[in-house]
C-alpha atoms as a PDB file:
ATOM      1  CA  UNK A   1      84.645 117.166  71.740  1.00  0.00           C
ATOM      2  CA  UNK A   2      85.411 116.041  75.616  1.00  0.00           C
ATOM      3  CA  UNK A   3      89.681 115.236  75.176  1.00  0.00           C
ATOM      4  CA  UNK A   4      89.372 114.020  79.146  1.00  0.00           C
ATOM      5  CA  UNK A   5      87.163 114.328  82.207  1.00  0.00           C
ATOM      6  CA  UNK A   6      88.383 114.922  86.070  1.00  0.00           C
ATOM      7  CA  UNK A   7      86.567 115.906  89.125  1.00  0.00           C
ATOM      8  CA  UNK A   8      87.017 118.977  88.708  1.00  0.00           C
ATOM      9  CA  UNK A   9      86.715 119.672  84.897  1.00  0.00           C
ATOM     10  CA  UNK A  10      86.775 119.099  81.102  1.00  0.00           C
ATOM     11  CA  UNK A  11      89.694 119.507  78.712  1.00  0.00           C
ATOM     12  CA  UNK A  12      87.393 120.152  75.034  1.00  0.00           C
ATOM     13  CA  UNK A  13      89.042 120.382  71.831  1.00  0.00           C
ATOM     14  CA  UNK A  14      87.293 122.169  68.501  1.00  0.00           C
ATOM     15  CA  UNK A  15      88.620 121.769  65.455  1.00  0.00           C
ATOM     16  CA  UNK A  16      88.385 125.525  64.203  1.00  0.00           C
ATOM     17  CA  UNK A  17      91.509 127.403  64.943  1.00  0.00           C
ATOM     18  CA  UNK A  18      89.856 130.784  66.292  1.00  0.00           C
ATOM     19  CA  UNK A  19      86.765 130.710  68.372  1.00  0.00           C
ATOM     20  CA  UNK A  20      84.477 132.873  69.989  1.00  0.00           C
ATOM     21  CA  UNK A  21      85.266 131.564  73.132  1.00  0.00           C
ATOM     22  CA  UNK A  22      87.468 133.805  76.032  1.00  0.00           C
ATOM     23  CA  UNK A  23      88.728 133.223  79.321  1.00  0.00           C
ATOM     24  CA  UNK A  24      86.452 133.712  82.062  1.00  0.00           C
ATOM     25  CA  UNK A  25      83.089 133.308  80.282  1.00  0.00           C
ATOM     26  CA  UNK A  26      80.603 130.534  80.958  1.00  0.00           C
ATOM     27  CA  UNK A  27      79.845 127.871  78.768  1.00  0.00           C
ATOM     28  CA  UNK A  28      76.971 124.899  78.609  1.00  0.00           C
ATOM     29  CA  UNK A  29      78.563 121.645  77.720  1.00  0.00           C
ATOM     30  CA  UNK A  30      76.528 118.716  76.470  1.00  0.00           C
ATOM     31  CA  UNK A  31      76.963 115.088  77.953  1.00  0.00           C
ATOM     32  CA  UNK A  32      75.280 112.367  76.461  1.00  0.00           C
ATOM     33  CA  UNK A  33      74.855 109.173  78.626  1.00  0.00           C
ATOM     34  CA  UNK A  34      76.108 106.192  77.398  1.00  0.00           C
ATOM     35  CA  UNK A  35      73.436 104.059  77.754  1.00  0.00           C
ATOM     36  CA  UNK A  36      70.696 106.496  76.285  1.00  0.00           C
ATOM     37  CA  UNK A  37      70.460 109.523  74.069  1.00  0.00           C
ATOM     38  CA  UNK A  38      69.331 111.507  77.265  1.00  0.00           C
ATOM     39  CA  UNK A  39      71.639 114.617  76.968  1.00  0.00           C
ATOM     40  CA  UNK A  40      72.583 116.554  80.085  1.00  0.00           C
ATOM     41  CA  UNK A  41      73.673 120.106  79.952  1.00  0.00           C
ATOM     42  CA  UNK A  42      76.743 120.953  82.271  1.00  0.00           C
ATOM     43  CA  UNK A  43      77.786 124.775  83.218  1.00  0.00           C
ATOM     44  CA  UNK A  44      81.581 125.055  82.972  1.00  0.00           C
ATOM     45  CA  UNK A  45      83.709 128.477  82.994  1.00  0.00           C
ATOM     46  CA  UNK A  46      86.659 128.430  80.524  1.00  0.00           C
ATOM     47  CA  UNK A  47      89.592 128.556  82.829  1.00  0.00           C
ATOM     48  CA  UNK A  48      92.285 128.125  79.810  1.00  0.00           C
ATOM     49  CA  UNK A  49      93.005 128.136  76.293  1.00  0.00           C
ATOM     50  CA  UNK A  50      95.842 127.185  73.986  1.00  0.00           C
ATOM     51  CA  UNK A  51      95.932 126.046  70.620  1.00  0.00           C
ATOM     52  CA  UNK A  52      96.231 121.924  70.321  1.00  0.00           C
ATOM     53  CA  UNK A  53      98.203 119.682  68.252  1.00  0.00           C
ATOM     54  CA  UNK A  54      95.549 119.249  65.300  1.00  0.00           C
ATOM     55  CA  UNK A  55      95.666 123.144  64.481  1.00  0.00           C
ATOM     56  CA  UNK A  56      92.698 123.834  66.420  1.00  0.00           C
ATOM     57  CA  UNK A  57      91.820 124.789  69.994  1.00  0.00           C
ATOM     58  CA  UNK A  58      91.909 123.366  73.036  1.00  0.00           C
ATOM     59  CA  UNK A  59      89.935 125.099  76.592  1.00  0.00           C
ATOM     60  CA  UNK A  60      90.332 123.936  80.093  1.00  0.00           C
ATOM     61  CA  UNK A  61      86.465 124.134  81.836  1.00  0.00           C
ATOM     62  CA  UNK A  62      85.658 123.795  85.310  1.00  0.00           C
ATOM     63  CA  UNK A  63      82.516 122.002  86.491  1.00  0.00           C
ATOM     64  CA  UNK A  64      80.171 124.373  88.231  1.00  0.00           C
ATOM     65  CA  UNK A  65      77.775 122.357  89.694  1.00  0.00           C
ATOM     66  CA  UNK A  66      74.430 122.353  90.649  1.00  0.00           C
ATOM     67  CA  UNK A  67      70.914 122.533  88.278  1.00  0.00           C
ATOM     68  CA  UNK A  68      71.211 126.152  86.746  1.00  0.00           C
ATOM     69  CA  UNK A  69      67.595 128.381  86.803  1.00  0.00           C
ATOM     70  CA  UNK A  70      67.297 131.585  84.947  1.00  0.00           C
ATOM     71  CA  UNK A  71      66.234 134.367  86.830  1.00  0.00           C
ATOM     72  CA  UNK A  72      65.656 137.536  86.863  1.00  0.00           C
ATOM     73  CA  UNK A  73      67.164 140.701  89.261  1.00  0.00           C
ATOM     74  CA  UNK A  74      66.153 143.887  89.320  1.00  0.00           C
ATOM     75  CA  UNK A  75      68.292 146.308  92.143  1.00  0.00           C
ATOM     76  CA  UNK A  76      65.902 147.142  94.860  1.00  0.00           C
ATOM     77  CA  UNK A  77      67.785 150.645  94.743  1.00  0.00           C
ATOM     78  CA  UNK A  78      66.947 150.935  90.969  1.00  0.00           C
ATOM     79  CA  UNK A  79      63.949 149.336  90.018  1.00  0.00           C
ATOM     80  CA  UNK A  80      65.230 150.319  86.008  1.00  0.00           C
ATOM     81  CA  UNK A  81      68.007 148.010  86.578  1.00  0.00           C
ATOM     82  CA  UNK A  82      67.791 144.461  85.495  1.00  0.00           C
ATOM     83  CA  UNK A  83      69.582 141.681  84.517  1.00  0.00           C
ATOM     84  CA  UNK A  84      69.140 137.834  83.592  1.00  0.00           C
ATOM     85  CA  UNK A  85      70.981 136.224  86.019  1.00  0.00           C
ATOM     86  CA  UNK A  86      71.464 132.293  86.893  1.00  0.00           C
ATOM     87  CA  UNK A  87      70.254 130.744  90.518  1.00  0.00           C
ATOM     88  CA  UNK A  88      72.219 127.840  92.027  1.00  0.00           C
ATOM     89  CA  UNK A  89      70.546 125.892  94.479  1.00  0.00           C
ATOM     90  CA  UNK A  90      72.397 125.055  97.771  1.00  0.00           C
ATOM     91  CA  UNK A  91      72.969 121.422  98.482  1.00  0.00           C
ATOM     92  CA  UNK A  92      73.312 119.909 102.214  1.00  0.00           C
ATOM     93  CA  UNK A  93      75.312 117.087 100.480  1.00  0.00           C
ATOM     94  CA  UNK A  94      78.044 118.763  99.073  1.00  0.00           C
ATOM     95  CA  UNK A  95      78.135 121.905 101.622  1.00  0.00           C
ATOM     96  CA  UNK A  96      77.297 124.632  98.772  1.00  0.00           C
ATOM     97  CA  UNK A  97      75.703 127.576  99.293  1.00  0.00           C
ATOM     98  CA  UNK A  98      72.771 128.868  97.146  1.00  0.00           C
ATOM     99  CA  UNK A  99      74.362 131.926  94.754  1.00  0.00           C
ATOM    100  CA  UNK A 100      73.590 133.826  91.563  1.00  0.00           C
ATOM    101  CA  UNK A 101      75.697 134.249  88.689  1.00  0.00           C
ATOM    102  CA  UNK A 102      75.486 137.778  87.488  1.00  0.00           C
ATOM    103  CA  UNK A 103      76.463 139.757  84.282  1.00  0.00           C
ATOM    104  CA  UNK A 104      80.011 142.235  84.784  1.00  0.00           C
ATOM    105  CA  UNK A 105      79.242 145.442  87.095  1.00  0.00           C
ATOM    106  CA  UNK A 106      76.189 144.298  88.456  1.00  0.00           C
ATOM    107  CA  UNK A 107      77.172 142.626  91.987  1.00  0.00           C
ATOM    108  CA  UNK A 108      77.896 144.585  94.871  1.00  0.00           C
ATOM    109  CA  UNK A 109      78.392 143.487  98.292  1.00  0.00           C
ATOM    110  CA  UNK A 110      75.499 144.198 100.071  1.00  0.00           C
ATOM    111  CA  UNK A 111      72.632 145.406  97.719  1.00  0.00           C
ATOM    112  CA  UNK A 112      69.652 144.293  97.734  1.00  0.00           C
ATOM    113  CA  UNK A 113      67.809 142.816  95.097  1.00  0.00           C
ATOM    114  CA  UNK A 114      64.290 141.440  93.531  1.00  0.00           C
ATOM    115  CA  UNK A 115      65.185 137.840  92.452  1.00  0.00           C
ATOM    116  CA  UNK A 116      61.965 135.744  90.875  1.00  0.00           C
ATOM    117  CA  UNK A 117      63.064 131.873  91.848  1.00  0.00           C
ATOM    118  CA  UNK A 118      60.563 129.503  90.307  1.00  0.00           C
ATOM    119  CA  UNK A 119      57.669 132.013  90.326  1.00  0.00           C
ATOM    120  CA  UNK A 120      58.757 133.135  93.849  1.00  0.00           C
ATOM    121  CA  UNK A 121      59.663 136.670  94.476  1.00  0.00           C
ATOM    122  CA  UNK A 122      62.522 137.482  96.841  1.00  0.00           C
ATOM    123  CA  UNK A 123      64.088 140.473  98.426  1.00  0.00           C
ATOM    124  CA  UNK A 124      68.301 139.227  98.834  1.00  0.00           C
ATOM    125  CA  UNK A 125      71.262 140.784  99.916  1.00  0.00           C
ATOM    126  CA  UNK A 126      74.287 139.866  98.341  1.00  0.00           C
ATOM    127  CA  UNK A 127      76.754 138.334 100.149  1.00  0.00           C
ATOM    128  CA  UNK A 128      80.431 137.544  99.243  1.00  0.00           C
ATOM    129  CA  UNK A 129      82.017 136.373  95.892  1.00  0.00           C
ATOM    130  CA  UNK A 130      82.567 132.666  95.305  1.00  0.00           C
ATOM    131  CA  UNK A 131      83.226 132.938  91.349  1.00  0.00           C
ATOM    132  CA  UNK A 132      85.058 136.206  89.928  1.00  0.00           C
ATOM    133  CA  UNK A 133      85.964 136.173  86.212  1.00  0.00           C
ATOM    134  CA  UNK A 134      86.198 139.006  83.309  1.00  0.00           C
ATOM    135  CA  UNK A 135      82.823 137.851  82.401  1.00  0.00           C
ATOM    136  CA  UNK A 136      80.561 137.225  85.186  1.00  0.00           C
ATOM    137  CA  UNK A 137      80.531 137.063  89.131  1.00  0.00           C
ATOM    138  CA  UNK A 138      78.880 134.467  91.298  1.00  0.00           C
ATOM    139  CA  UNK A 139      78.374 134.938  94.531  1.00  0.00           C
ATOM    140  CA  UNK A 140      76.149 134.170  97.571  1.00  0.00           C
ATOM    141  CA  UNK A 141      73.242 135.871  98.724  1.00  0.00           C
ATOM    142  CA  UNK A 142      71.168 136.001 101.863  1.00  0.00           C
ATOM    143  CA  UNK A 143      67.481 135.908 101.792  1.00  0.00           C
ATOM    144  CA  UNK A 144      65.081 138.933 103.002  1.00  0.00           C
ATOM    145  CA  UNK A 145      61.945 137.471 102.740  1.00  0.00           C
ATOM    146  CA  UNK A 146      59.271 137.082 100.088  1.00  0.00           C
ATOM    147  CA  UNK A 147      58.901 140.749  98.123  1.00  0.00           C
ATOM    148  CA  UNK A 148      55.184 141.180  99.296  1.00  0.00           C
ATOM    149  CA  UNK A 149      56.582 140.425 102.331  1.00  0.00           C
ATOM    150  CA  UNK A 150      59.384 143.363 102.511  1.00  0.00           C
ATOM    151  CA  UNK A 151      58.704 147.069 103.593  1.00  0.00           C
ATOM    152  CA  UNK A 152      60.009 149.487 100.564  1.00  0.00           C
END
């Protein structure tokens, strides 16, 4: 359950005493709206945890924002090398870059990747981190061009 809401964040309590849940990983929370039953998945990153008051556990998440796409990357440098990654659109509005969020040990600065964004195949470089955490990295990328597009 939601304890409170900022800007910024969540604070979520569970009842259980040990979950599977660490520092650092990402995690899907689901709002529903007040006036509806429309339900609207949120991607957080568990910034804190501590055990609460009730026995159970209580996790500090941070709001990333932005509609979350699955896609998939393959390194351009190792075409057996693929991961399911997530694409976050930029938005004009509230100055974000577009970036990926990326398994552990797959990122580095500069390599160049096949990204499929809504059907679309990509050649990107990856540009700097924005998001690093035990679990993941998120960073920025700069486009190439389209992959048909792209000399080998």
């Amino acid at each position: 359950s939601i304890g409170n809401e900022s800007e910024s964040g969540y604070l979520l309590s569970c009842a259980r005493r040990h979950t599977a849940l660490r520092v650092g990983e990402l995690l899907g929370v689901i709002l529903l709206e007040r006036t509806d039953a429309v339900a609207a998945l949120e991607l957080t990153v568990v910034r804190w945890m501590r055990h609460g008051a009730d026995g159970g556990q209580e996790a500090g998440v941070e709001r990333i924002h932005g509609a979350a796409a699955p896609v998939q990357c393959r390194l351009l440098s190792d075409t057996a090398t693929s991961r399911q990654c997530l694409f976050l659109p930029s938005s004009s509005r509230q100055d974000r870059h577009a970036t990926l969020v990326a398994p552990k040990r797959f990122y580095t600065r500069g390599q160049q990747l096949h990204v499929e964004v809504v059907g679309k195949p990509i050649i990107v470089e990856a540009g700097h981190l924005v998001m690093d955490t035990a679990c993941f990295d998120r960073f920025v990328f700069h486009a190439q061009g389209e992959a048909a597009d792209v000399a080998p």
